[in-house]
Protein backbone atom coordinates (compact mmCIF):
# COMPACT_ATOMS: atom_id res chain seq x y z
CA UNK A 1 -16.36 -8.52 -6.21
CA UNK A 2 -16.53 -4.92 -7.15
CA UNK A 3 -13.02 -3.33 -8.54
CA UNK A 4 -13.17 -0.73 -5.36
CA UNK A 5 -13.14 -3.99 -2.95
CA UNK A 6 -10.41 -5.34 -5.18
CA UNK A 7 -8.20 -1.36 -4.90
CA UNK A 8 -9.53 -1.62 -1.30
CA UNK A 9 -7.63 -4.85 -0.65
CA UNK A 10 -4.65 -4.81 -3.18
CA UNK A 11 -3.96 -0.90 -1.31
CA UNK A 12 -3.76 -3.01 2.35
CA UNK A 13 -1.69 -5.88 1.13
CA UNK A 14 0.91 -3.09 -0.50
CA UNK A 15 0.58 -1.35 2.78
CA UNK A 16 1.44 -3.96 4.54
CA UNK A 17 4.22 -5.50 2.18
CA UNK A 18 5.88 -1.80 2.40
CA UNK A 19 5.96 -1.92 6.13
CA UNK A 20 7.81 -5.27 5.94
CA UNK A 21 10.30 -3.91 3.64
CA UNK A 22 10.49 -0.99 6.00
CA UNK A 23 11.37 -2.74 8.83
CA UNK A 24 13.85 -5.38 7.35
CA UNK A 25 15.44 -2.76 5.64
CA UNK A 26 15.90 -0.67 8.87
CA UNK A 27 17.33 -3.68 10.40
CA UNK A 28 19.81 -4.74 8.00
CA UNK A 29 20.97 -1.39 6.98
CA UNK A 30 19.82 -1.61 3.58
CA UNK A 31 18.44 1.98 3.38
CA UNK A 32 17.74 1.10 -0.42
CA UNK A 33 14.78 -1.35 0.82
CA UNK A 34 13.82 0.92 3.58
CA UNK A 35 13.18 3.25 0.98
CA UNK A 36 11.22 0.61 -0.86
CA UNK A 37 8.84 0.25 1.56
CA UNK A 38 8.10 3.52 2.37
CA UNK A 39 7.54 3.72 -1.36
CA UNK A 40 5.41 0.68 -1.42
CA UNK A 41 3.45 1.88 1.66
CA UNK A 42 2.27 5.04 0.57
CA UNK A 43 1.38 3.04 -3.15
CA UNK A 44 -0.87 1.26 -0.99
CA UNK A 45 -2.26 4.14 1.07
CA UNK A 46 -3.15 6.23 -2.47
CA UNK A 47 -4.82 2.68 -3.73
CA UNK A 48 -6.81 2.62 -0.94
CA UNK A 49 -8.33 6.12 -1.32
CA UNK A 50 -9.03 5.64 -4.95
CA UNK A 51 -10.88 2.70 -3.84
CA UNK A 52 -12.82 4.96 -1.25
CA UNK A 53 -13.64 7.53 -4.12
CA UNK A 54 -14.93 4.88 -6.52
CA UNK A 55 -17.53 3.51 -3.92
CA UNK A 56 -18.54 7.05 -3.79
CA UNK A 57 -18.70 6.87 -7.46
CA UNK A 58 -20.47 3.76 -7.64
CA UNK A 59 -23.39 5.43 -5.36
C-alpha cells in the first residue's frame, strides 16, 4: 500500500476518533476531552490533505 493510502486512512480513523472524544466529552462535561477531539479531528483532517498532495506528488 502506498504511504498516501496509509496518511489517507490513518487522517479518517483520527477524524473519526476526535469526533468520539468530541461528543463524550460534550456529554460528560469534560471540556478537557472535548477539546481533545477537536484537536484530534482537525490532526486527522491536515493528514488527510497531505495524503491528497502526495498522490499528486506521486503522479
Amino acid at each position: 500500500m502506498k504511504s498516501s493510502n496509509k496518511d489517507n486512512i490513518k487522517g479518517k480513523i483520527l477524524q473519526l476518533k476526535g469526533a468520539v472524544k468530541e461528543v463524550v466529552g460534550k456529554a460528560i462535561g469534560n471540556r478537557n476531552m472535548e477539546i481533545d477531539g477537536k484537536v484530534e479531528s482537525i490532526d486527522g483532517k491536515i493528514q488527510e490533505k497531505l495524503s491528497q498532495v502526495e498522490k499528486v506528488i506521486e503522479k
